[in-house]
ModelCIF file with pLDDT and N, C-alpha, C, O atoms, coordinates in Angstrom:
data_MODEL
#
_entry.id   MODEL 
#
_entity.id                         1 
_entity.type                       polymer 
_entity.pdbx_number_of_molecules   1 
#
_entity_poly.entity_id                      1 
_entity_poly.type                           'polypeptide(L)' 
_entity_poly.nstd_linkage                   no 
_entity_poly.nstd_monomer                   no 
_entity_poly.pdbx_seq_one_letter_code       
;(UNK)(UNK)(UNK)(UNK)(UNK)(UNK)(UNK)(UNK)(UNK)(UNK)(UNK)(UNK)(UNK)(UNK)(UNK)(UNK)
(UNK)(UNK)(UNK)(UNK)(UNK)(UNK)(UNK)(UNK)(UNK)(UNK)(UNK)(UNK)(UNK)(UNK)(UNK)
;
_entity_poly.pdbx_seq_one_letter_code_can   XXXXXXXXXXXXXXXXXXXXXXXXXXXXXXX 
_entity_poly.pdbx_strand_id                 A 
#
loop_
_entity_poly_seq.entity_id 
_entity_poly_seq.num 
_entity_poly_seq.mon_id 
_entity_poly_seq.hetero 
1 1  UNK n 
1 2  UNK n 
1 3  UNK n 
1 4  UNK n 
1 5  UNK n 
1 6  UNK n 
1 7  UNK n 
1 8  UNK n 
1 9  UNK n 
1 10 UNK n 
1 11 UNK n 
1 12 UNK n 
1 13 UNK n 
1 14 UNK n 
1 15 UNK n 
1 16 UNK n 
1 17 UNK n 
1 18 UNK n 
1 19 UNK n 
1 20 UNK n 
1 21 UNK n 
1 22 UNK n 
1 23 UNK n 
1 24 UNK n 
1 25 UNK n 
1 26 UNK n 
1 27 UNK n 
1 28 UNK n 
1 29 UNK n 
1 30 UNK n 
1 31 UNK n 
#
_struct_asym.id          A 
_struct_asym.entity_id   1 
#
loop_
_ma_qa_metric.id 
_ma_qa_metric.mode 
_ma_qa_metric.name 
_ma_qa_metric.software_group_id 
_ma_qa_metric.type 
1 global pLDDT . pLDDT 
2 local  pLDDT . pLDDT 
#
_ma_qa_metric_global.metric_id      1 
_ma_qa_metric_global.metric_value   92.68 
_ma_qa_metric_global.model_id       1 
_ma_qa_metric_global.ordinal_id     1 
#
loop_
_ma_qa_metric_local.label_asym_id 
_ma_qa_metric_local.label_comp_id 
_ma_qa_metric_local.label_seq_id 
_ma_qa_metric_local.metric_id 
_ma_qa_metric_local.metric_value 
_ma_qa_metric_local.model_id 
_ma_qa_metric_local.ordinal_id 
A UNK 1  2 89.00 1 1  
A UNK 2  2 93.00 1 2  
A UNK 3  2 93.00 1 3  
A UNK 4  2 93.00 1 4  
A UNK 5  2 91.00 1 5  
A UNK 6  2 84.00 1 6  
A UNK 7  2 88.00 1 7  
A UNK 8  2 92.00 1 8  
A UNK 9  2 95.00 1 9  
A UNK 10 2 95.00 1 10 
A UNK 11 2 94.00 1 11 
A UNK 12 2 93.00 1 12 
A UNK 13 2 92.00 1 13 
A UNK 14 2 91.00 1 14 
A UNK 15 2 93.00 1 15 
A UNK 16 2 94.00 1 16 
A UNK 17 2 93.00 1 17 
A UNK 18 2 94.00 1 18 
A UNK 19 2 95.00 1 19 
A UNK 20 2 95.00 1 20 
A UNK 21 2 94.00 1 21 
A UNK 22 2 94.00 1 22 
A UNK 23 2 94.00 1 23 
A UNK 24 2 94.00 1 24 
A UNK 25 2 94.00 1 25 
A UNK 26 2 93.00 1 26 
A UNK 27 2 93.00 1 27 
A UNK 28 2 93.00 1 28 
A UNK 29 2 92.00 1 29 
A UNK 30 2 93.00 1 30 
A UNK 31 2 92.00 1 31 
#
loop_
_atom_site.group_PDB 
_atom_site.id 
_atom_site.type_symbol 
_atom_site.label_atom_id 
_atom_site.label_alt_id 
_atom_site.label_comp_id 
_atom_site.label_asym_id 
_atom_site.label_entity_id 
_atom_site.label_seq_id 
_atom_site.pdbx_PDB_ins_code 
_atom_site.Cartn_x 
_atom_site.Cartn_y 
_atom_site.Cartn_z 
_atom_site.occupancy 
_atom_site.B_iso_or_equiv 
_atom_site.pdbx_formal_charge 
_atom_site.auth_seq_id 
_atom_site.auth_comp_id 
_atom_site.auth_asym_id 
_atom_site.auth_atom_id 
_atom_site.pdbx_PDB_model_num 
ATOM 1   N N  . UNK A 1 1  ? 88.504 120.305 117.363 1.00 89.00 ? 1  UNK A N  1 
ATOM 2   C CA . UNK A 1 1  ? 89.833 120.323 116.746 1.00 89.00 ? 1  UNK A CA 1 
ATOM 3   C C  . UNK A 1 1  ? 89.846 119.747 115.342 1.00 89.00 ? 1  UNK A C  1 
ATOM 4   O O  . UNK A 1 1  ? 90.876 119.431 114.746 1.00 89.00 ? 1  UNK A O  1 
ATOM 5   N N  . UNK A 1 2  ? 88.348 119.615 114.764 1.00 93.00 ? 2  UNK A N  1 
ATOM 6   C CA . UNK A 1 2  ? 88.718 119.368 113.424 1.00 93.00 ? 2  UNK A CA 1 
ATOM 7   C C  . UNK A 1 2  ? 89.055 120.149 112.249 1.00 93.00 ? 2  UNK A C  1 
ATOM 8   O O  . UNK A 1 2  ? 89.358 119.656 111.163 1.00 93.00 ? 2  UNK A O  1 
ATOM 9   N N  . UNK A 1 3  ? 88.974 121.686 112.573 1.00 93.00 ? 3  UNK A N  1 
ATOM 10  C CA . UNK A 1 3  ? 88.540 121.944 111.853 1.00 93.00 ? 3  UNK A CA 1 
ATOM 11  C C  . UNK A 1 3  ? 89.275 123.794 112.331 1.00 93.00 ? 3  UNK A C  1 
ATOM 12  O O  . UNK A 1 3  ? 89.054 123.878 113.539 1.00 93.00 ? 3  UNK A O  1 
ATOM 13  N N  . UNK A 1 4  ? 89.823 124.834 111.967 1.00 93.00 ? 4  UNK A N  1 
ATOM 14  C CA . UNK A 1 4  ? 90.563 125.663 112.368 1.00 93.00 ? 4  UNK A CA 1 
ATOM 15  C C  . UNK A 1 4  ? 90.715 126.870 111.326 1.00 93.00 ? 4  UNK A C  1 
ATOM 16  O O  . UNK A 1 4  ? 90.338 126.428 110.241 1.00 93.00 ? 4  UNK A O  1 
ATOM 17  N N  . UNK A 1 5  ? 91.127 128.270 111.190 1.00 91.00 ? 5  UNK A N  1 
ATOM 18  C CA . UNK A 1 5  ? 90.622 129.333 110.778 1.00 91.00 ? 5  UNK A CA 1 
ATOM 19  C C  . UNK A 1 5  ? 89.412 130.416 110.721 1.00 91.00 ? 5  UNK A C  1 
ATOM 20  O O  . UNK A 1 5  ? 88.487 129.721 110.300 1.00 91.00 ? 5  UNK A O  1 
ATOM 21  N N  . UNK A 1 6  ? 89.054 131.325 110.849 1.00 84.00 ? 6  UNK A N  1 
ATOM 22  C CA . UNK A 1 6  ? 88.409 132.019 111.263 1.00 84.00 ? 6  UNK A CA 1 
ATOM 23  C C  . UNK A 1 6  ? 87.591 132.872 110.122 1.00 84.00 ? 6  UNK A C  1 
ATOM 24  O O  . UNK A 1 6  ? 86.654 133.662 110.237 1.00 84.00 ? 6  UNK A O  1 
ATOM 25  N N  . UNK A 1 7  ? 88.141 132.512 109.246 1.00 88.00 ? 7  UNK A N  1 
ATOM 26  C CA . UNK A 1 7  ? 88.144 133.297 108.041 1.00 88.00 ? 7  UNK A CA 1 
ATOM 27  C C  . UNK A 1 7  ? 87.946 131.974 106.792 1.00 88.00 ? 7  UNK A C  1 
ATOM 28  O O  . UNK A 1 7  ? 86.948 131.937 106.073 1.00 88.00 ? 7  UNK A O  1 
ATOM 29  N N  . UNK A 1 8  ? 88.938 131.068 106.712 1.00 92.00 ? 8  UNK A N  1 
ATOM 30  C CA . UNK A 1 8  ? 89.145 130.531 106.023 1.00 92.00 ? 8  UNK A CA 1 
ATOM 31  C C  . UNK A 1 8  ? 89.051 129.306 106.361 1.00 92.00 ? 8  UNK A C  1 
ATOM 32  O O  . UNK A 1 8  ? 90.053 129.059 107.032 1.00 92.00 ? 8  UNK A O  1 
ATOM 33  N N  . UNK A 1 9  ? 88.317 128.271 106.260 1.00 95.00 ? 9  UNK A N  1 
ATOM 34  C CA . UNK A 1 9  ? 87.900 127.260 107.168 1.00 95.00 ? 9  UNK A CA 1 
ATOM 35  C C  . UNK A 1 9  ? 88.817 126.172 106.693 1.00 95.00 ? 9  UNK A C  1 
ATOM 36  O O  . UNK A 1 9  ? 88.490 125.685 105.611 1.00 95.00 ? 9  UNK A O  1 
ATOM 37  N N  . UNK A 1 10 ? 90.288 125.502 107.473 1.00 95.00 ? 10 UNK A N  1 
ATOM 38  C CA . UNK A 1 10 ? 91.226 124.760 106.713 1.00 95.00 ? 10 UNK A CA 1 
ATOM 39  C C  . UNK A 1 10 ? 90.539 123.148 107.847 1.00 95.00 ? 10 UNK A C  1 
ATOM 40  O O  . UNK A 1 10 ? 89.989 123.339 108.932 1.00 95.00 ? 10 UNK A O  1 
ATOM 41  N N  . UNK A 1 11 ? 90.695 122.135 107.424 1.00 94.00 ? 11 UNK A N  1 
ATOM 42  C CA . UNK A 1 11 ? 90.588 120.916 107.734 1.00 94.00 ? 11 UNK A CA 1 
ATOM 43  C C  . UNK A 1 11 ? 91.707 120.567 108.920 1.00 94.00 ? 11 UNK A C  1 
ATOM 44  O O  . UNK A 1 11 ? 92.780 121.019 108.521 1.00 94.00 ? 11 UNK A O  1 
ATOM 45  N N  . UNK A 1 12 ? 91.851 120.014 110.066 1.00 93.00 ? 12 UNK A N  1 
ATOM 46  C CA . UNK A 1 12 ? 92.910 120.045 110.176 1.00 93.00 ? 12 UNK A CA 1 
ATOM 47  C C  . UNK A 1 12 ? 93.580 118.227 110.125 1.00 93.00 ? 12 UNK A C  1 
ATOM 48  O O  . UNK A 1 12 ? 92.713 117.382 110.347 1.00 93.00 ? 12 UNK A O  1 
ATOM 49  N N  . UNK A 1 13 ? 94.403 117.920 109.968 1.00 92.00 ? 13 UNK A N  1 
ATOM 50  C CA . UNK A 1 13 ? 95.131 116.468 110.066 1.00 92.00 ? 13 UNK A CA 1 
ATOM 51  C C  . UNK A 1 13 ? 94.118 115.625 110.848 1.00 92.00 ? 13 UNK A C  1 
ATOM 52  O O  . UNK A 1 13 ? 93.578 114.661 110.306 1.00 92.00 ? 13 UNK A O  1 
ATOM 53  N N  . UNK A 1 14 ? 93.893 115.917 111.913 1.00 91.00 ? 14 UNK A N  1 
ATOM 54  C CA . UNK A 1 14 ? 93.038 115.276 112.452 1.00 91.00 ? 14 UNK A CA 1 
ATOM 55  C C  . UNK A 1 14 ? 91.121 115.139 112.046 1.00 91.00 ? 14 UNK A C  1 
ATOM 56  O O  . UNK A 1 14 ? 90.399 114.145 111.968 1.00 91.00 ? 14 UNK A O  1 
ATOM 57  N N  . UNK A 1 15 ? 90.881 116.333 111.900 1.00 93.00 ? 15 UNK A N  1 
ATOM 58  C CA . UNK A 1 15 ? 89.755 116.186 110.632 1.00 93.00 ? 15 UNK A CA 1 
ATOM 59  C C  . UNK A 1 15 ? 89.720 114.875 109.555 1.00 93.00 ? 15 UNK A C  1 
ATOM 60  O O  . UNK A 1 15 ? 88.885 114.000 109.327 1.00 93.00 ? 15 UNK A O  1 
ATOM 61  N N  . UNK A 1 16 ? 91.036 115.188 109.021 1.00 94.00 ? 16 UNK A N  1 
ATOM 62  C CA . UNK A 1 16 ? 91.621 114.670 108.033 1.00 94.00 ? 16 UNK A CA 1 
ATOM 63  C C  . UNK A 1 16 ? 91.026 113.161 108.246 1.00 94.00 ? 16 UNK A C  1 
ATOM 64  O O  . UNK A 1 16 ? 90.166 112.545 107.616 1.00 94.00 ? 16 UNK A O  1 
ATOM 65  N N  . UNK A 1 17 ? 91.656 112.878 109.146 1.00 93.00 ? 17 UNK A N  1 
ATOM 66  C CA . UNK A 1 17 ? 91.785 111.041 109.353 1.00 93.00 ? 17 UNK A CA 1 
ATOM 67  C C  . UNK A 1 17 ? 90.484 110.530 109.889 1.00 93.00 ? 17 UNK A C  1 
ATOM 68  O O  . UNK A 1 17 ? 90.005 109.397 109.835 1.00 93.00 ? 17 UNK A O  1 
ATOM 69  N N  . UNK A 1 18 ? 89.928 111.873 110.533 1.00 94.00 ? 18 UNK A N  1 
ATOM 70  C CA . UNK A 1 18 ? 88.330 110.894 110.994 1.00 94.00 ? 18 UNK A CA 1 
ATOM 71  C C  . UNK A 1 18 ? 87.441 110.471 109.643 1.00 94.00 ? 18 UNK A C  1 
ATOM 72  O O  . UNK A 1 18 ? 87.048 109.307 109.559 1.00 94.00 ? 18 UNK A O  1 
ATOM 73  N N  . UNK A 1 19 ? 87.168 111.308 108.721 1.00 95.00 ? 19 UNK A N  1 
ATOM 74  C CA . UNK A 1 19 ? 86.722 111.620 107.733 1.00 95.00 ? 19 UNK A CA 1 
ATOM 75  C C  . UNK A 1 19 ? 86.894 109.862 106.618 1.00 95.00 ? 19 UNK A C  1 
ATOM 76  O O  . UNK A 1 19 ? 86.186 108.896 106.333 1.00 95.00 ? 19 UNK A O  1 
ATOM 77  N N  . UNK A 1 20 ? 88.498 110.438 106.308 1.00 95.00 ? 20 UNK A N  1 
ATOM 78  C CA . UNK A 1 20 ? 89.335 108.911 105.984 1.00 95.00 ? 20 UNK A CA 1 
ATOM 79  C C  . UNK A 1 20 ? 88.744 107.672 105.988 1.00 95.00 ? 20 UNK A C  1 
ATOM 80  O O  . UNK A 1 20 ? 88.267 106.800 105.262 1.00 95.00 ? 20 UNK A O  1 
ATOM 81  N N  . UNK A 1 21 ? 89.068 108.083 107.531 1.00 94.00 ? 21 UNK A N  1 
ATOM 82  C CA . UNK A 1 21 ? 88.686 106.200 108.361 1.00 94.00 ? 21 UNK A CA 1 
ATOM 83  C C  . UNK A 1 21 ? 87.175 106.074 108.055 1.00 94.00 ? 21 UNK A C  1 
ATOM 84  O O  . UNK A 1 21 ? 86.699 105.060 107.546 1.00 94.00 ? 21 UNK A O  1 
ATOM 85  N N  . UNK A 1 22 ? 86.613 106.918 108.318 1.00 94.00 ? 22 UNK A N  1 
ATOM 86  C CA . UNK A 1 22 ? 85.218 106.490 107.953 1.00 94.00 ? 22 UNK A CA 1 
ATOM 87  C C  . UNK A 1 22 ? 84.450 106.096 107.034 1.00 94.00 ? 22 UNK A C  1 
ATOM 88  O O  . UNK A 1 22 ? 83.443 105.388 107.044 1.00 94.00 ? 22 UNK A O  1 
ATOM 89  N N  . UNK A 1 23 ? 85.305 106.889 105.815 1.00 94.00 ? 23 UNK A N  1 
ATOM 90  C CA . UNK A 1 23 ? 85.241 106.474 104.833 1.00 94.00 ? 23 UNK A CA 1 
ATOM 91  C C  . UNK A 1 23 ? 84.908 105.237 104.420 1.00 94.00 ? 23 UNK A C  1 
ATOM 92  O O  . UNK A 1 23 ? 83.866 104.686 104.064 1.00 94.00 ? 23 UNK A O  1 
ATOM 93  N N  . UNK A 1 24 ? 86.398 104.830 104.593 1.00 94.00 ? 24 UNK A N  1 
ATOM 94  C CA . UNK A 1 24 ? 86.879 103.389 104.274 1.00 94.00 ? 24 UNK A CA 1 
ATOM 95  C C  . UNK A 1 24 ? 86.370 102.527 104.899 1.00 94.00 ? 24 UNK A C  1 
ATOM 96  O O  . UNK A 1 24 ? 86.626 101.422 104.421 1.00 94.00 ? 24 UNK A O  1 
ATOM 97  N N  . UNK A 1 25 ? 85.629 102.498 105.938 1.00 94.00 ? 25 UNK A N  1 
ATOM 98  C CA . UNK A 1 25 ? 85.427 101.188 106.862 1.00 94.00 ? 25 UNK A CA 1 
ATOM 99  C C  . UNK A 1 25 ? 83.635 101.138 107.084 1.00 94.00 ? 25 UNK A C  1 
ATOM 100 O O  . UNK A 1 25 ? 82.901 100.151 107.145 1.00 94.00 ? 25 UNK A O  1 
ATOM 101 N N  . UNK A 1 26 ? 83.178 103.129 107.204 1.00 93.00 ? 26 UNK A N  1 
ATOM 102 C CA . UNK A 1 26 ? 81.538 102.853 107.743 1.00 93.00 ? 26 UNK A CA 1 
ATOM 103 C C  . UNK A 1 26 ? 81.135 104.309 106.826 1.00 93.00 ? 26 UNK A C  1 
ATOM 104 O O  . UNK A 1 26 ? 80.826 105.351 107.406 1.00 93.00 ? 26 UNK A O  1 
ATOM 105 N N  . UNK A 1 27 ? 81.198 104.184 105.207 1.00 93.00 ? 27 UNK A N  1 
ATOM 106 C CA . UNK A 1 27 ? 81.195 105.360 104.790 1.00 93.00 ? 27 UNK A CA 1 
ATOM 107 C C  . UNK A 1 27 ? 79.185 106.156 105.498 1.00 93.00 ? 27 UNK A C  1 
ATOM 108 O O  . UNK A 1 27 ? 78.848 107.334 105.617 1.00 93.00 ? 27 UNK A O  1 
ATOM 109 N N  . UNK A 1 28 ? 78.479 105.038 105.747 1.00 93.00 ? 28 UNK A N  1 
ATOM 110 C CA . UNK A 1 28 ? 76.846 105.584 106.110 1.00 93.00 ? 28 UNK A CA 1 
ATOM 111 C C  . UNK A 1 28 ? 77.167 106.571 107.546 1.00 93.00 ? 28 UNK A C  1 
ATOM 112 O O  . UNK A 1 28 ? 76.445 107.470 107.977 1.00 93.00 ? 28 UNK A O  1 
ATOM 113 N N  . UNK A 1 29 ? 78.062 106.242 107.933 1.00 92.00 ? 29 UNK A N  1 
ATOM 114 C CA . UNK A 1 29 ? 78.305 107.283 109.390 1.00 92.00 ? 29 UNK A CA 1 
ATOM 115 C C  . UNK A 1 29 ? 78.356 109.349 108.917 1.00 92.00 ? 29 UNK A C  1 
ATOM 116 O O  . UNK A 1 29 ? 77.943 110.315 109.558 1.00 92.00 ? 29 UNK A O  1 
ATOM 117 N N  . UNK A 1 30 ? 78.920 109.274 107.816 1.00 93.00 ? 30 UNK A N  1 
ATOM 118 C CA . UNK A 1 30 ? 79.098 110.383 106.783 1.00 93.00 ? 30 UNK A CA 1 
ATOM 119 C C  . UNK A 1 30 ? 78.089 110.853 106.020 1.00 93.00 ? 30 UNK A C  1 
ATOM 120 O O  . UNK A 1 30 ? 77.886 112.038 105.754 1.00 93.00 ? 30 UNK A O  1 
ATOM 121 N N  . UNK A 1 31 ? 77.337 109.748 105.603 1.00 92.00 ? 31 UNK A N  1 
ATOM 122 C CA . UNK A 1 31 ? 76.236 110.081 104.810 1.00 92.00 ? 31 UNK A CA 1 
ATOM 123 C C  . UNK A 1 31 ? 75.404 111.347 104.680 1.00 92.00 ? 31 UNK A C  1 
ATOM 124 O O  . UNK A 1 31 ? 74.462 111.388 103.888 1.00 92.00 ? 31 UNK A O  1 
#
């Protein structure tokens, strides 16, 4: 559910915030 379109690959809200949070707190999880 992060992530939605078939064609057009849109992020969704929830994408959104995992991404975010991870950012901010454990950006090496992303790396």
């Amino acid at each position: 559910g992060y992530i939605e379109g078939k064609k057009s690959i849109k992020v969704t809200p929830l994408g959104m915030k995992v991404i975010e949070t991870l950012e901010k707190y454990v950006p090496e999880i992303i790396s």
